[in-house]
C-alpha atoms as a PDB file:
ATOM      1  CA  UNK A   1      10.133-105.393 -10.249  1.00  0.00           C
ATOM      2  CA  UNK A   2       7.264-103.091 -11.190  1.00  0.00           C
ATOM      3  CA  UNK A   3       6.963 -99.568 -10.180  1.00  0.00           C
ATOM      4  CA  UNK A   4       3.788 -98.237  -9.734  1.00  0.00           C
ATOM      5  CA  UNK A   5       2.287 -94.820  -9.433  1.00  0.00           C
ATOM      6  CA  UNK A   6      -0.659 -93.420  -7.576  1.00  0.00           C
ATOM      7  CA  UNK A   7      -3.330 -91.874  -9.418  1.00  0.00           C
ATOM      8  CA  UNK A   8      -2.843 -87.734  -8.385  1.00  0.00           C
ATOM      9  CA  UNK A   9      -5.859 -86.912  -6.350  1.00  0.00           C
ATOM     10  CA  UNK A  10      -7.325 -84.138  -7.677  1.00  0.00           C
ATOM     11  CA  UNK A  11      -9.107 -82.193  -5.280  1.00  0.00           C
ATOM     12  CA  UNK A  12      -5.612 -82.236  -3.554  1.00  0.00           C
ATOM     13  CA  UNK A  13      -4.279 -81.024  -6.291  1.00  0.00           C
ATOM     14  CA  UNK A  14      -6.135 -78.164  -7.341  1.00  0.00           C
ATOM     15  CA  UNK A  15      -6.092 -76.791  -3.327  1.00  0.00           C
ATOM     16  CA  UNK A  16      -2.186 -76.978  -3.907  1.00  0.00           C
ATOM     17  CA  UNK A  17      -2.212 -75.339  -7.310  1.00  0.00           C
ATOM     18  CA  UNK A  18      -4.426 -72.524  -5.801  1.00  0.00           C
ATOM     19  CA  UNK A  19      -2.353 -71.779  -2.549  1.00  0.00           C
ATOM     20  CA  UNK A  20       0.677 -71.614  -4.814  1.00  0.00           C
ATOM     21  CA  UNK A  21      -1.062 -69.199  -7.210  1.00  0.00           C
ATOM     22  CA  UNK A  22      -1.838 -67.061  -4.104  1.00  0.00           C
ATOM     23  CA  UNK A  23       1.411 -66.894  -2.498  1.00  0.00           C
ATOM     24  CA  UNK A  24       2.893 -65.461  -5.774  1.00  0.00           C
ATOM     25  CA  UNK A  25      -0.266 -63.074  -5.773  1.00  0.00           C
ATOM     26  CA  UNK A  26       0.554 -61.787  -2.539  1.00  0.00           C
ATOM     27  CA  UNK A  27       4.561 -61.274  -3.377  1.00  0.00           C
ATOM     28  CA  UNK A  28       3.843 -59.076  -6.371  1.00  0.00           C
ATOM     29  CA  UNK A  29       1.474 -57.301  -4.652  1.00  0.00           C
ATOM     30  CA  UNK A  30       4.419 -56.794  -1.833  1.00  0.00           C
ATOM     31  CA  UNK A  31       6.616 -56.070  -4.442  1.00  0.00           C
ATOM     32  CA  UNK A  32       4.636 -53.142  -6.329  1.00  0.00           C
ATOM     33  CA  UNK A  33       3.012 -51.930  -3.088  1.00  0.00           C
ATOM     34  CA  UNK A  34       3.520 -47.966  -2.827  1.00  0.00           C
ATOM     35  CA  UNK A  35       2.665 -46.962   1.062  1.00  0.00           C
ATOM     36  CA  UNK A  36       3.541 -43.981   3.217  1.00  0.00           C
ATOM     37  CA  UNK A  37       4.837 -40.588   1.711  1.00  0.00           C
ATOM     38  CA  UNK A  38       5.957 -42.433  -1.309  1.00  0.00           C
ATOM     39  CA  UNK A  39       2.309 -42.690  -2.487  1.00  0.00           C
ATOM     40  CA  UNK A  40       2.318 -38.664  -2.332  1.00  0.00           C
ATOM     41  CA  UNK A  41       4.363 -38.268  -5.497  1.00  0.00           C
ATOM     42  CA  UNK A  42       6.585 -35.418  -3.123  1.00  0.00           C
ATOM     43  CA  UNK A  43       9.520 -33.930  -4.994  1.00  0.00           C
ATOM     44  CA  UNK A  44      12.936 -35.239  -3.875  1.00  0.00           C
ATOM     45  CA  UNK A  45      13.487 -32.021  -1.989  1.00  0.00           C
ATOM     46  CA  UNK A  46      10.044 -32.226   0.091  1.00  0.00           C
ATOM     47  CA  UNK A  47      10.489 -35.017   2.711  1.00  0.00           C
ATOM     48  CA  UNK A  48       7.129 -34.521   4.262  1.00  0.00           C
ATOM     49  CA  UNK A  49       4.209 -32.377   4.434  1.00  0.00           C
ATOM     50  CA  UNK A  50       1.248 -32.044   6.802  1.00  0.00           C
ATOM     51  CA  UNK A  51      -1.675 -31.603   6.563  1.00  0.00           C
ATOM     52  CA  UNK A  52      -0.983 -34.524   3.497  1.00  0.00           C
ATOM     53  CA  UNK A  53      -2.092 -33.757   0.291  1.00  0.00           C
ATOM     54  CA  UNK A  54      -5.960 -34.149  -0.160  1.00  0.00           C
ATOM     55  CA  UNK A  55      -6.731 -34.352   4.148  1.00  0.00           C
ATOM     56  CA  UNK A  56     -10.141 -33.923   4.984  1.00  0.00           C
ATOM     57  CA  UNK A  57     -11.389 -33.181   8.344  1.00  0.00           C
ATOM     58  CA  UNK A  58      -8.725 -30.977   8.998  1.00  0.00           C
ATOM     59  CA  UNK A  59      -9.141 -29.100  12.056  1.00  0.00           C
ATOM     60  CA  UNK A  60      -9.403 -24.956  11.768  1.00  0.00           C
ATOM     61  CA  UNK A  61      -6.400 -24.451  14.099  1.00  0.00           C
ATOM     62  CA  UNK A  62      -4.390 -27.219  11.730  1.00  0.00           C
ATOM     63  CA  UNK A  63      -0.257 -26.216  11.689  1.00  0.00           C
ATOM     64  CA  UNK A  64       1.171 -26.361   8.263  1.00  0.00           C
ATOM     65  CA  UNK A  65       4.593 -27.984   8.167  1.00  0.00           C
ATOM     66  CA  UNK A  66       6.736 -28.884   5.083  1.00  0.00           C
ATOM     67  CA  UNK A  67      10.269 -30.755   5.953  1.00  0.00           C
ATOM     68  CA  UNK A  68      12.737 -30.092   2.981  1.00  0.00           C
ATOM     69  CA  UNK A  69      16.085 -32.188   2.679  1.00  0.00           C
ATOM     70  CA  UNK A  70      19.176 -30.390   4.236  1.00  0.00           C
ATOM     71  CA  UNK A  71      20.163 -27.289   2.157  1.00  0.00           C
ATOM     72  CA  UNK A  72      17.129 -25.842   0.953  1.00  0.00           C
ATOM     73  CA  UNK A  73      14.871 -23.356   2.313  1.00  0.00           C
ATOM     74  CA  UNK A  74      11.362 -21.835   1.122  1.00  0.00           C
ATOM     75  CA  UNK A  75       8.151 -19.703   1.651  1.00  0.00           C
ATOM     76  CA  UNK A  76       4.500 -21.070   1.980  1.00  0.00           C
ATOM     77  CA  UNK A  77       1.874 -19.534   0.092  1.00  0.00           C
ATOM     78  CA  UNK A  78      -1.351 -20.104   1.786  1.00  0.00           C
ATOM     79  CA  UNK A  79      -4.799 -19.612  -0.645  1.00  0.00           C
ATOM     80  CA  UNK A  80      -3.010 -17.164  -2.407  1.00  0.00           C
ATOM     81  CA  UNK A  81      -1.426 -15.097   0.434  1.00  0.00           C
ATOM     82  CA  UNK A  82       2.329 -15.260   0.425  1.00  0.00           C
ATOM     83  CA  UNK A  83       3.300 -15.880   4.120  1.00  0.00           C
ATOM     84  CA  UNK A  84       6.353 -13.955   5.453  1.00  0.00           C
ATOM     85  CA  UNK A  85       9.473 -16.260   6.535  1.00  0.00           C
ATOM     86  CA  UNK A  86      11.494 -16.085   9.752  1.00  0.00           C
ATOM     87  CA  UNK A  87      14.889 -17.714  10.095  1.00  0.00           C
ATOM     88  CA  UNK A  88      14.529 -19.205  13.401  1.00  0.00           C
ATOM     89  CA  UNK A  89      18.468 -18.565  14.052  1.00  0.00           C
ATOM     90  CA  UNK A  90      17.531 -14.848  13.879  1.00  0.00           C
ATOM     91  CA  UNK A  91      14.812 -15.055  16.250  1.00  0.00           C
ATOM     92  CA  UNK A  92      16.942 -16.656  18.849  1.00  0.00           C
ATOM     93  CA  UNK A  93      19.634 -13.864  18.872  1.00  0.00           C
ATOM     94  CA  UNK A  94      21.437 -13.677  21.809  1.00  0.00           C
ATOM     95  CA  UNK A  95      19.093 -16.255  23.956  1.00  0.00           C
ATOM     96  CA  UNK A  96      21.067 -18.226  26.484  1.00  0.00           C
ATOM     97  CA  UNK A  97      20.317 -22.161  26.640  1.00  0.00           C
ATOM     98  CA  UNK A  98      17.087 -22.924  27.273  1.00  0.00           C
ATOM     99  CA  UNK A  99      15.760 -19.177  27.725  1.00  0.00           C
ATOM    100  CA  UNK A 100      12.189 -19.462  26.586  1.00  0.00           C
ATOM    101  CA  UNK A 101      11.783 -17.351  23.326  1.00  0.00           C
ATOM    102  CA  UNK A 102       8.677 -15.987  21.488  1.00  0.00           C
ATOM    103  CA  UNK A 103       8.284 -16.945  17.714  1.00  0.00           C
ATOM    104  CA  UNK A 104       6.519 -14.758  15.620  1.00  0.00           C
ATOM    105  CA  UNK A 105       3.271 -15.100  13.918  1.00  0.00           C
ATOM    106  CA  UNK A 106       4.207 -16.228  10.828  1.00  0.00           C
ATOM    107  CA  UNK A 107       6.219 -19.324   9.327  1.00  0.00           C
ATOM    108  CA  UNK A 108       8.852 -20.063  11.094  1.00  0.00           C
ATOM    109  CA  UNK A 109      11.755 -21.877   8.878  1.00  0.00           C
ATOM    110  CA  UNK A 110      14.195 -23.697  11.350  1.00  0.00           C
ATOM    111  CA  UNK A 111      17.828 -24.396   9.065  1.00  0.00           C
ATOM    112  CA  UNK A 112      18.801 -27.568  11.586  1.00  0.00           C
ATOM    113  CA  UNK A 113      16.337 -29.221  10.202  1.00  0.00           C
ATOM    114  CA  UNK A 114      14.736 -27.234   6.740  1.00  0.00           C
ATOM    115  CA  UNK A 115      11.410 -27.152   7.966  1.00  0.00           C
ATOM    116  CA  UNK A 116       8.819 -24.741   7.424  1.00  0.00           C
ATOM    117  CA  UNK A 117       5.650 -23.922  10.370  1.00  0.00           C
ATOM    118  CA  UNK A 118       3.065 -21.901  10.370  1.00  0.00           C
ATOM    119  CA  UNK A 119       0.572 -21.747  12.843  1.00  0.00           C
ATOM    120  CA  UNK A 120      -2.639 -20.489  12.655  1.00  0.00           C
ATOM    121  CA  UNK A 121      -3.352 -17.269  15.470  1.00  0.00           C
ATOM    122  CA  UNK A 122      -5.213 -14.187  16.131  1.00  0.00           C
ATOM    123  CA  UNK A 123      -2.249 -12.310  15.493  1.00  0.00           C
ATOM    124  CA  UNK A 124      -0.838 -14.065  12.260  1.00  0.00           C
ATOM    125  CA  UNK A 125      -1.871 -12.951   9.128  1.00  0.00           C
ATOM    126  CA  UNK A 126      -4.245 -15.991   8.917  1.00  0.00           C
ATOM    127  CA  UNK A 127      -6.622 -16.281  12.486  1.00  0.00           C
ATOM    128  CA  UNK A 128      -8.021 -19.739  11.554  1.00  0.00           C
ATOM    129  CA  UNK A 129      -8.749 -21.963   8.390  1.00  0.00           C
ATOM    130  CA  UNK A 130     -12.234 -21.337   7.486  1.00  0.00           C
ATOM    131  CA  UNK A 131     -14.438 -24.466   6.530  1.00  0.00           C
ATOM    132  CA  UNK A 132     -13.490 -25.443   3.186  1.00  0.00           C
ATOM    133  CA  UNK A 133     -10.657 -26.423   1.040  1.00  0.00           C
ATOM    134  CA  UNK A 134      -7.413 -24.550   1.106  1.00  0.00           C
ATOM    135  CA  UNK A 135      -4.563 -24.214  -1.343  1.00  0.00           C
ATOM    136  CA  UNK A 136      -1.176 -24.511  -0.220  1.00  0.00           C
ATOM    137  CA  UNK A 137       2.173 -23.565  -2.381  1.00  0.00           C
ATOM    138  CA  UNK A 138       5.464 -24.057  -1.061  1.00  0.00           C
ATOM    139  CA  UNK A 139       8.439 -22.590  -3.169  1.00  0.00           C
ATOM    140  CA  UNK A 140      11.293 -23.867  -2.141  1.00  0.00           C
ATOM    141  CA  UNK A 141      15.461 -23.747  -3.597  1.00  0.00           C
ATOM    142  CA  UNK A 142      18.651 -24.787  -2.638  1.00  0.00           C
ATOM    143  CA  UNK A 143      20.540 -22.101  -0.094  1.00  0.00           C
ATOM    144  CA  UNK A 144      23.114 -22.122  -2.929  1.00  0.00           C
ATOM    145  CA  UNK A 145      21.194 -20.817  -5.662  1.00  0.00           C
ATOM    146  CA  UNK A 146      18.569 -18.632  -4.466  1.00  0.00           C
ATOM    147  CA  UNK A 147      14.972 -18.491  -5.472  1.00  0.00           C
ATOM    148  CA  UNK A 148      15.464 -17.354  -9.063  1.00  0.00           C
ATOM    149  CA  UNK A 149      16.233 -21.511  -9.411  1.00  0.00           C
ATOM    150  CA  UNK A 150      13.047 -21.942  -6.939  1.00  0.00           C
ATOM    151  CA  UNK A 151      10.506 -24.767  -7.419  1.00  0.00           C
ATOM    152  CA  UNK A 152       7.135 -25.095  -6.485  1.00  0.00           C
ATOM    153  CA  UNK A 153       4.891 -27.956  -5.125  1.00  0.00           C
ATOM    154  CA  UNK A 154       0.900 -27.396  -4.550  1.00  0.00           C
ATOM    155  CA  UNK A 155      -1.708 -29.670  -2.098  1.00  0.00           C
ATOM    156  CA  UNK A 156      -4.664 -28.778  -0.725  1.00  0.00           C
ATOM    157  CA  UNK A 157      -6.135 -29.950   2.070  1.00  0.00           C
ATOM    158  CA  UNK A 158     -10.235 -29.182   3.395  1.00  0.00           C
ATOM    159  CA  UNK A 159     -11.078 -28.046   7.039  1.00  0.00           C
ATOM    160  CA  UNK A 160     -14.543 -29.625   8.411  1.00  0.00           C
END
C-alpha cells in the first residue's frame, strides 16, 4: 500500500500564509497599543486633566480640572497667573445637607476627591480664555509633605 500526497495548491496557500501573518499583525498591534490618558504621559499623581494636553477648539468659557490621586493637593497656574486655592471643606462651613452654597471665583480644590476647578467668570481673576493658546501649570504635593516637595506638570491647550 502506497500513500500518496496531494500537490499543495498554492494560491490556497499563500491566502493562508497571509491571513496568518495578519492575525499576528493585529495582536502586536493590540499588544503595544497606548489609548486613553495613558497616551498623555500624566505623572502618577495626575489621574486626569481637561482640557487634555494639546486641545484645540477649546471653547472661551472652557473649566480647567486636574484630578490628583488621593492625598495630594495643588494650585493651577494659568498663563503665568498663579490662581488662588479654596478648600472646598472651608467653603461649606456650617451648611446643613443639601443647603445650596456659593463657591468662589477661583479654583476650587475638593479633598474627597483631589480635584482642582476653575471656572472661567466675570468675577474670577480670569473673565474668559482669549483666542489663542494657553499655558497651564499645576503644582501639586502630597498633604504630608507640603509644597517645598511640590512637583509640577505643564499642557497647553488653544481656544478657537
Amino acid at each position: 500500500m502506497r500513500i500518496q500526497f496531494r500537490r499543495p495548491q498554492l494560491p490556497l496557500l499563500a491566502a493562508s500564509l497571509v491571513i496568518a501573518i495578519c492575525l499576528v499583525a493585529i495582536g502586536v498591534g493590540v499588544s503595544v497599543a497606548v489609548t486613553g490618558t495613558g497616551r498623555e504621559g500624566l505623572p502618577d499623581a495626575i489621574e486626569q486633566i481637561d482640557p487634555t494636553r494639546s486641545a484645540s477648539q477649546v471653547p472661551s468659557q472652557t473649566q480647567v480640572f486636574v484630578d490628583l490621586q488621593v492625598g495630594f493637593t495643588g494650585v493651577l497656574i494659568i498663563d503665568g497667573l498663579e490662581l488662588e486655592t479654596i478648600n472646598l471643606d472651608e467653603v461649606r462651613g456650617n451648611a446643613k445637607p443639601g443647603q445650596e452654597i456659593t463657591l468662589p471665583p477661583t479654583t476650587i480644590f475638593e479633598p474627597g476627591n483631589a480635584t482642582l476647578t476653575f471656572d472661567p467668570s466675570p468675577e474670577s481673576t480670569i473673565s474668559e480664555f482669549s483666542q489663542g493658546e494657553h499655558i497651564v501649570k499645576v503644582i501639586y504635593w502630597k498633604l504630608i509633605e507640603g509644597r517645598g516637595r511640590a512637583r509640577s506638570y505643564t499642557w497647553s491647550f488653544t481656544v478657537f
